[in-house]
N, C-alpha and C. Protein backbone atom coordinates (compact mmCIF):
# COMPACT_ATOMS: atom_id res chain seq x y z
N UNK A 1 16.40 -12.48 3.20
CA UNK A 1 15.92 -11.21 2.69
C UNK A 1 16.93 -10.64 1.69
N UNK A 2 18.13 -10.45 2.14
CA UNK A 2 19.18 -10.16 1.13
C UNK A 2 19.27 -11.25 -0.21
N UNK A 3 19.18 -12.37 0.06
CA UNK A 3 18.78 -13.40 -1.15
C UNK A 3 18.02 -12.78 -2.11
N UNK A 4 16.62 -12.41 -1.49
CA UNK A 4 15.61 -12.12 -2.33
C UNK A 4 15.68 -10.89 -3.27
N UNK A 5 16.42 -9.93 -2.31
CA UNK A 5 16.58 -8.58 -3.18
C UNK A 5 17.65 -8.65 -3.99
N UNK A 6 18.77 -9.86 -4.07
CA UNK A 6 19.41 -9.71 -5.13
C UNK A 6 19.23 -10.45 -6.25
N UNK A 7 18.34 -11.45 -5.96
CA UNK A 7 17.38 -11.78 -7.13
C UNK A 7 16.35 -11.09 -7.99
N UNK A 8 15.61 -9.69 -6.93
CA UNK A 8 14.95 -9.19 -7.63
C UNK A 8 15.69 -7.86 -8.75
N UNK A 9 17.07 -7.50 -8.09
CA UNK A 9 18.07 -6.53 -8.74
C UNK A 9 18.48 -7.36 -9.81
N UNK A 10 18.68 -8.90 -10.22
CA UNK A 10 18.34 -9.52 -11.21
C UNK A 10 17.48 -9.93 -12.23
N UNK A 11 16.40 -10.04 -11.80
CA UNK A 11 15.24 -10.08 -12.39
C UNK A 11 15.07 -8.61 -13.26
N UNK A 12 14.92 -7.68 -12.28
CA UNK A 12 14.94 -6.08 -12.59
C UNK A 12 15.95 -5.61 -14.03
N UNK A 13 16.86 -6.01 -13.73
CA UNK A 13 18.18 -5.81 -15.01
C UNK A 13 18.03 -6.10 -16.17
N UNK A 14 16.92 -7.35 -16.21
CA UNK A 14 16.87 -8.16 -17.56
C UNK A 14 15.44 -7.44 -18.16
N UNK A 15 14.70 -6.92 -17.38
CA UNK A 15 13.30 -6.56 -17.85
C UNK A 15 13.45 -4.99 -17.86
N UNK A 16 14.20 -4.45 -17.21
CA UNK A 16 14.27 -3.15 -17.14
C UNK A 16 14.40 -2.60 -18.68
N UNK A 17 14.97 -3.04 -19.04
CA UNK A 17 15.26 -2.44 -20.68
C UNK A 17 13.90 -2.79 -21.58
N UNK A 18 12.77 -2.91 -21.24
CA UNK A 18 11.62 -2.85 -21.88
C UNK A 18 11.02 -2.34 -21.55
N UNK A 19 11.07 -1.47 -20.35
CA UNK A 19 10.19 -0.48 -19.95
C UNK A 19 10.56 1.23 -20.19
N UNK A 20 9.97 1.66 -21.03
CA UNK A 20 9.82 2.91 -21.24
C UNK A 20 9.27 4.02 -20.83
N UNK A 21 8.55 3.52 -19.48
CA UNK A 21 7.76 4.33 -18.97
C UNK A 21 8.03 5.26 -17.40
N UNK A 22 9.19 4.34 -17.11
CA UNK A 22 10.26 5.35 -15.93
C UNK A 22 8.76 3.80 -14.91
N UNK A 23 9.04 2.91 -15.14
CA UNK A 23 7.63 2.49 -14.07
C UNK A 23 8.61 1.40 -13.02
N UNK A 24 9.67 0.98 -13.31
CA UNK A 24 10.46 0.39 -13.00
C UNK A 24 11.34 1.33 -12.24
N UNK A 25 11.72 2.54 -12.27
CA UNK A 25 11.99 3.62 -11.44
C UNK A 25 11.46 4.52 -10.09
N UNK A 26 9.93 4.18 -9.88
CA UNK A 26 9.00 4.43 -9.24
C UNK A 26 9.37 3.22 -8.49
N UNK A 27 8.62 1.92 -8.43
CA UNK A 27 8.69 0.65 -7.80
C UNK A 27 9.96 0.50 -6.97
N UNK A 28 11.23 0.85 -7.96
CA UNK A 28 12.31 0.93 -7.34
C UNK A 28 12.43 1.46 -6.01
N UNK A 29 11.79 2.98 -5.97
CA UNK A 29 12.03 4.19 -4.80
C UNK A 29 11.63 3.34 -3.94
N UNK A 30 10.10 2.37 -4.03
CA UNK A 30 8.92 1.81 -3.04
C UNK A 30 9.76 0.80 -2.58
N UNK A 31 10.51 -0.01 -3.01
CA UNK A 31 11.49 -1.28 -2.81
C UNK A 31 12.87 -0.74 -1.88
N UNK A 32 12.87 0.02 -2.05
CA UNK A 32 14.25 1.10 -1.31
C UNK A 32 13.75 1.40 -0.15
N UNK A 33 12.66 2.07 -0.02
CA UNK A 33 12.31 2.54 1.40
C UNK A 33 11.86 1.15 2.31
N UNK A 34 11.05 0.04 1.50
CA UNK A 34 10.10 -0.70 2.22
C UNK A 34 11.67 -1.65 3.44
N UNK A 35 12.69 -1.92 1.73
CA UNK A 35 14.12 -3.02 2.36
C UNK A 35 14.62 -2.15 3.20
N UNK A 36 14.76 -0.52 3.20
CA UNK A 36 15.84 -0.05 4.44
C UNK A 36 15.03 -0.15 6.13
N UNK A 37 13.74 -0.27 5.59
CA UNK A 37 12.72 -0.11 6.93
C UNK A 37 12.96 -1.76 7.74
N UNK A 38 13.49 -2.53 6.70
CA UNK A 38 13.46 -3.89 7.26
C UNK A 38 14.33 -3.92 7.49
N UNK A 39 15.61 -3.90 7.04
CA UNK A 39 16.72 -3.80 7.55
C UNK A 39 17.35 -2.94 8.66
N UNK A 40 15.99 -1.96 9.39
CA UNK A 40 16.69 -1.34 10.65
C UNK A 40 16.70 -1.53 11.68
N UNK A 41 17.86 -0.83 12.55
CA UNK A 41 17.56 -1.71 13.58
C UNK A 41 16.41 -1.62 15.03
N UNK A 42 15.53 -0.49 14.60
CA UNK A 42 13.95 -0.45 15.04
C UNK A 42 13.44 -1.59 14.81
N UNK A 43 13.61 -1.85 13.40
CA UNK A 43 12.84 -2.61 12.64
C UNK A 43 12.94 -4.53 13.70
N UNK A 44 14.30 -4.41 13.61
CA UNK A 44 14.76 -5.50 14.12
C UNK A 44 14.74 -5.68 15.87
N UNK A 45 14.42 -4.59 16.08
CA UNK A 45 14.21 -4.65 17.70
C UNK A 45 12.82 -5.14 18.07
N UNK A 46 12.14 -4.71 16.81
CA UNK A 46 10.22 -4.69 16.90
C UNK A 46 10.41 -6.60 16.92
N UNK A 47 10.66 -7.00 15.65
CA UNK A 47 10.64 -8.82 15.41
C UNK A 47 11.29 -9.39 16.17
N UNK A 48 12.00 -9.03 17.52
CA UNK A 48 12.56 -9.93 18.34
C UNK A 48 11.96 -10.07 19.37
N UNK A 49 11.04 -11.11 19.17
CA UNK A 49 10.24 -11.24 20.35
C UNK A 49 10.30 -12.21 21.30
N UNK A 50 11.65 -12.87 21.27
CA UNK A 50 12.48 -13.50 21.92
C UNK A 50 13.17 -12.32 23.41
N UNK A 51 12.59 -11.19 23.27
CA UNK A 51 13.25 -10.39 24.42
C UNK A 51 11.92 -10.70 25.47
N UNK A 52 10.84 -10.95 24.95
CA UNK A 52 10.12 -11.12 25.94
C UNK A 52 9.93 -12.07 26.55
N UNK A 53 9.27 -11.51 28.03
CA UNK A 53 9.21 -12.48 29.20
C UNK A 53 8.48 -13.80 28.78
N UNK A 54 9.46 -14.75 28.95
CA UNK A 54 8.68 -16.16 29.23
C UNK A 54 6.98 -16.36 29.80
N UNK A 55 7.27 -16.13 30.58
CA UNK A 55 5.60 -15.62 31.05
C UNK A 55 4.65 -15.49 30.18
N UNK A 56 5.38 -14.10 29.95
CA UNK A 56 4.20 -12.93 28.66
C UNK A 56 4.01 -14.02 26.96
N UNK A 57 5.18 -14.69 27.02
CA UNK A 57 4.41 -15.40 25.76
C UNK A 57 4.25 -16.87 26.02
N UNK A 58 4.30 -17.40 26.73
CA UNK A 58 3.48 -18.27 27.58
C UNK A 58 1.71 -17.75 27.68
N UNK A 59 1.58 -16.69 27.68
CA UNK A 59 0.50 -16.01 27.98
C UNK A 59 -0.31 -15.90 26.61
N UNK A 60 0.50 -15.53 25.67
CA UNK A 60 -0.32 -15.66 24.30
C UNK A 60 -0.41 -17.26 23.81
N UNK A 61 0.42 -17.76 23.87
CA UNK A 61 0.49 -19.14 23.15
C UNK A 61 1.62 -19.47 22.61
N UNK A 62 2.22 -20.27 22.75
CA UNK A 62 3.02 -20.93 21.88
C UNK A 62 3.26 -21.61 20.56
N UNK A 63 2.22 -20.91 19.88
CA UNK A 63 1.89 -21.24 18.89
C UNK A 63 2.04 -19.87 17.54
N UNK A 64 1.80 -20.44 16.38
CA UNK A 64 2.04 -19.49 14.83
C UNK A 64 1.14 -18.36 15.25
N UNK A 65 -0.20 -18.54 15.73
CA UNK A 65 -1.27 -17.21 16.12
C UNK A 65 -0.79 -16.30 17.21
N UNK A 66 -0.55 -17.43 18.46
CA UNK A 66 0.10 -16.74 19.73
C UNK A 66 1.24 -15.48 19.47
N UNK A 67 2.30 -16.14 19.20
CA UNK A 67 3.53 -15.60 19.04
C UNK A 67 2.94 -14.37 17.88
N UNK A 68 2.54 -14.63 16.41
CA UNK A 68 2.18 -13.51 15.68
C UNK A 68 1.20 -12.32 16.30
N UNK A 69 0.59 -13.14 17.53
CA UNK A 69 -0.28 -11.33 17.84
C UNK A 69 0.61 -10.98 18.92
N UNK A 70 1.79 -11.74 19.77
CA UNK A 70 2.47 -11.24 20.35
C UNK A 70 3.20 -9.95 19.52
N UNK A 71 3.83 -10.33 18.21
CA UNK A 71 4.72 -9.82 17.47
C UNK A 71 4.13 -8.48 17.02
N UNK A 72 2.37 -8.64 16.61
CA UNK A 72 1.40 -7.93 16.11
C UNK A 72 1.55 -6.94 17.46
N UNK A 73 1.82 -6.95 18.59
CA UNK A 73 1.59 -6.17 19.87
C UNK A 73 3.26 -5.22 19.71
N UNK A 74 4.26 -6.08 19.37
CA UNK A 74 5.49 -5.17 19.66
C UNK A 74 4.91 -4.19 18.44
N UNK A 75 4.78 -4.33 17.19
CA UNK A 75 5.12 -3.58 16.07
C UNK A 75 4.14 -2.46 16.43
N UNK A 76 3.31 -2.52 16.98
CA UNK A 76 2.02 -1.18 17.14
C UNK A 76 3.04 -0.52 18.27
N UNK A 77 3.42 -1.18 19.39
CA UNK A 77 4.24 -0.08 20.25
C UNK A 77 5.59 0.70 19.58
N UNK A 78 5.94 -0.47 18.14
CA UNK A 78 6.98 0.41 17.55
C UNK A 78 6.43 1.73 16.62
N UNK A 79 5.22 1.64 16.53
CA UNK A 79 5.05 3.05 15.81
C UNK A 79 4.33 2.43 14.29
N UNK A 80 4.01 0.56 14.05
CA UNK A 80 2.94 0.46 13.22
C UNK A 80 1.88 0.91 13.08
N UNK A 81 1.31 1.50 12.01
CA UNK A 81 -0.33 1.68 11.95
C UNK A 81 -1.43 0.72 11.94
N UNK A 82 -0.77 -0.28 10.82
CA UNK A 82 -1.91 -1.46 10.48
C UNK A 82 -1.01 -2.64 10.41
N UNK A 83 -1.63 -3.36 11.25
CA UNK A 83 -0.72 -4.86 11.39
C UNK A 83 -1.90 -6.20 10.62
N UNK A 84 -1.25 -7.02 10.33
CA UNK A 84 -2.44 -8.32 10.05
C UNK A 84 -1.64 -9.64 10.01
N UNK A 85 -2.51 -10.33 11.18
CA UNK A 85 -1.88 -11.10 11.55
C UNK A 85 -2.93 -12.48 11.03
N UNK A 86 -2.66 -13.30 10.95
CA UNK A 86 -2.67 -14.79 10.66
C UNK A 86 -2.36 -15.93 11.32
N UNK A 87 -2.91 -17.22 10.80
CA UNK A 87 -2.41 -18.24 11.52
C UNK A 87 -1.14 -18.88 10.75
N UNK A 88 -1.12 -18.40 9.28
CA UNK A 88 0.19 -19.18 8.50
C UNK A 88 -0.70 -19.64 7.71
N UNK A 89 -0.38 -19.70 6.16
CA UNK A 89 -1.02 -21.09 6.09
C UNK A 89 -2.09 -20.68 5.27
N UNK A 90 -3.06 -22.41 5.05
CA UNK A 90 -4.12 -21.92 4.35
C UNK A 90 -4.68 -22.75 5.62
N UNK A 91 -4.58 -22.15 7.12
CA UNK A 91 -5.21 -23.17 8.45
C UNK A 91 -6.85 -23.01 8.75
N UNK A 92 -7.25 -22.01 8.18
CA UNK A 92 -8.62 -21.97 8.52
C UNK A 92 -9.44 -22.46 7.43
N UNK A 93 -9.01 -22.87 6.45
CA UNK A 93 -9.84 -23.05 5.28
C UNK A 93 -10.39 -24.88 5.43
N UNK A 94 -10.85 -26.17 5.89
CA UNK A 94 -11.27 -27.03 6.24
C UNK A 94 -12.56 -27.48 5.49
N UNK A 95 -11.90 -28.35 4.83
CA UNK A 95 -12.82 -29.21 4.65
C UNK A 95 -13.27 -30.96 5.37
N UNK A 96 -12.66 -30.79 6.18
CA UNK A 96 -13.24 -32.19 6.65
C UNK A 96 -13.47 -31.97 8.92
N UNK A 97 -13.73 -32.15 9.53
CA UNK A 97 -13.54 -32.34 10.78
C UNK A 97 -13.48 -31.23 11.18
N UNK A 98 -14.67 -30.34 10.04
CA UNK A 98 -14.62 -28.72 10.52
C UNK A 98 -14.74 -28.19 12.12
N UNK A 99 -15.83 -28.74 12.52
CA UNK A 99 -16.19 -28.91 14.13
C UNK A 99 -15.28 -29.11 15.46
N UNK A 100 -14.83 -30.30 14.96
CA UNK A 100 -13.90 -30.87 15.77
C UNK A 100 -12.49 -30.08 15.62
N UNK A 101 -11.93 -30.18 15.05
CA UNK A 101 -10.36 -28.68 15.06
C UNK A 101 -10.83 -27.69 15.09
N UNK A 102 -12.17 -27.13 15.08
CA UNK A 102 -12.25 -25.47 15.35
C UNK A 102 -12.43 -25.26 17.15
N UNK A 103 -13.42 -26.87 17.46
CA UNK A 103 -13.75 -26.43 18.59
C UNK A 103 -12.42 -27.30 19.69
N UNK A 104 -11.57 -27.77 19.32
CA UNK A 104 -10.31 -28.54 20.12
C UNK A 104 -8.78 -28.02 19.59
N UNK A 105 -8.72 -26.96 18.75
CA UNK A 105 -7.81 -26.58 18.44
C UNK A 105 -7.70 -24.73 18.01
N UNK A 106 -8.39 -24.88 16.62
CA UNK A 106 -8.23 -23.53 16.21
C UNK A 106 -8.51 -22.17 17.39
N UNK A 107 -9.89 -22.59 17.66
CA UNK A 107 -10.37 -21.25 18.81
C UNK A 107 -10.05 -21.39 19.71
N UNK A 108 -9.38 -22.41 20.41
CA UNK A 108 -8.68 -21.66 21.84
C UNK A 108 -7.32 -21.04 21.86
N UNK A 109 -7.26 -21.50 20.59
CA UNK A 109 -5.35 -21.02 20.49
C UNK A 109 -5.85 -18.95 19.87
N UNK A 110 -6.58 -19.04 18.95
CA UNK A 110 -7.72 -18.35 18.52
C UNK A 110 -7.46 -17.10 20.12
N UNK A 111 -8.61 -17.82 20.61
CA UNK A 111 -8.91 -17.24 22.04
C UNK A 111 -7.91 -16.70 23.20
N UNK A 112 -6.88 -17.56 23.25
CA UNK A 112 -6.43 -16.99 23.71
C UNK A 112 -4.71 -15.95 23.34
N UNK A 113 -4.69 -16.51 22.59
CA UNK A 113 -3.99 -15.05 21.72
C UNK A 113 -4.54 -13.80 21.82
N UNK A 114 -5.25 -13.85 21.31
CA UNK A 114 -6.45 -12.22 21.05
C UNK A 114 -6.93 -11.68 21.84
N UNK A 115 -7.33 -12.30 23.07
CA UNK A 115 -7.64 -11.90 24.17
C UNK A 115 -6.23 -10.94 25.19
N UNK A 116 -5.33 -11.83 25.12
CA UNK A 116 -4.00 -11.50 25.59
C UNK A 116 -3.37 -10.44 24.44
N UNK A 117 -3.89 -10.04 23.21
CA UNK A 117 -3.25 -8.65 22.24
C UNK A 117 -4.29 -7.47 22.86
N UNK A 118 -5.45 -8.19 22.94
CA UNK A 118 -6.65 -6.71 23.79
C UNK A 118 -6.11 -6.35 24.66
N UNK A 119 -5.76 -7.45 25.72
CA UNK A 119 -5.33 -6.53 27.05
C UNK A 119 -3.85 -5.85 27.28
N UNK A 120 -3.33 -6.38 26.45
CA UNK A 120 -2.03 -5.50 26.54
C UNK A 120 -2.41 -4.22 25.40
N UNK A 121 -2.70 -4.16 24.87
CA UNK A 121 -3.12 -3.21 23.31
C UNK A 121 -4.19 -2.37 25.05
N UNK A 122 -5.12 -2.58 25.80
CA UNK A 122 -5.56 -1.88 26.70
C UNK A 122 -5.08 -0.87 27.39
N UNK A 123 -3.93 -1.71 27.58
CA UNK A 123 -2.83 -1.32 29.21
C UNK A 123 -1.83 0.43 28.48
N UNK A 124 -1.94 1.35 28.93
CA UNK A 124 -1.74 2.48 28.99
C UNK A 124 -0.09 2.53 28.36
N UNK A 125 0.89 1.36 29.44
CA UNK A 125 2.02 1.10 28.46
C UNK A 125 2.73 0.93 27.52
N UNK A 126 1.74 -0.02 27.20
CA UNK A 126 2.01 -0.32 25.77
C UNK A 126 2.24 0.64 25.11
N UNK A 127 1.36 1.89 25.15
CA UNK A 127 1.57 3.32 24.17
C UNK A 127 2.35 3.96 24.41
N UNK A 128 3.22 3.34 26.19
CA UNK A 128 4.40 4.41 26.07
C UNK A 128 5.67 4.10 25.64
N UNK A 129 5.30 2.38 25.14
CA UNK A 129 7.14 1.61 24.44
C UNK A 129 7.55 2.06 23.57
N UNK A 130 7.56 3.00 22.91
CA UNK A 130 8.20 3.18 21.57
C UNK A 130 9.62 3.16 21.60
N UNK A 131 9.70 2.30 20.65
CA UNK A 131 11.37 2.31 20.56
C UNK A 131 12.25 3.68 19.75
């Protein structure tokens, strides 16, 4: 992450001087708030979802969907509004053996992820974790 933003404070430097419109000054503010929000340590308490019980993510899956609606579950108790979660990837898009990986792979991992973000997203607790 630090990589990226000092590439983009590079990028920024060389183009900045063609913009006349203060528009590169705006974006800036949006880039400031979005990196300090990632860099905190809320922020960083929410993506460690390595604190949770073996069990509990055993329970979603062990998998890119599992673990992301696990992750999708801490960030709403941290005080997210809108989360969107995914499998990675371009994994749902199939063209061949559509049938067969949706019905031996995709939807149960699918299934049971989502099922296991409802019922905790249910449970009364969840709304009281805020970090």
């Amino acid at each position: 992450m630090e990589g990226r933003h000092s590439l983009l404070s590079l990028v920024d430097s060389k183009i900045r001087s063609w913009d006349t419109t203060d528009t590169f000054e705006t974006l800036d503010s949006y880039y400031k708030s979005a990196f300090d929000l990632m860099r905190s340590p809320k922020a960083k308490k929410a993506f460690d979802i390595a604190q949770e019980p073996e069990k509990l993510r055993d329970k979603y899956g062990r998998t890119t969907t599992g673990q992301g609606k696990l992750l999708a579950r801490r960030l709403v108790e941290a005080g997210v509004r809108f989360v969107t979660v995914g499998r990675g990837g371009n994994a749902w898009d199939h063209h061949t053996n559509i049938f067969p990986n949706l019905s031996n792979e995709f939807l149960p991992e699918l299934d049971k992820a989502y099922s296991s973000l409802l019922e905790d997203l249910s449970e009364p607790a969840c709304w009281k974790r805020r970090w």
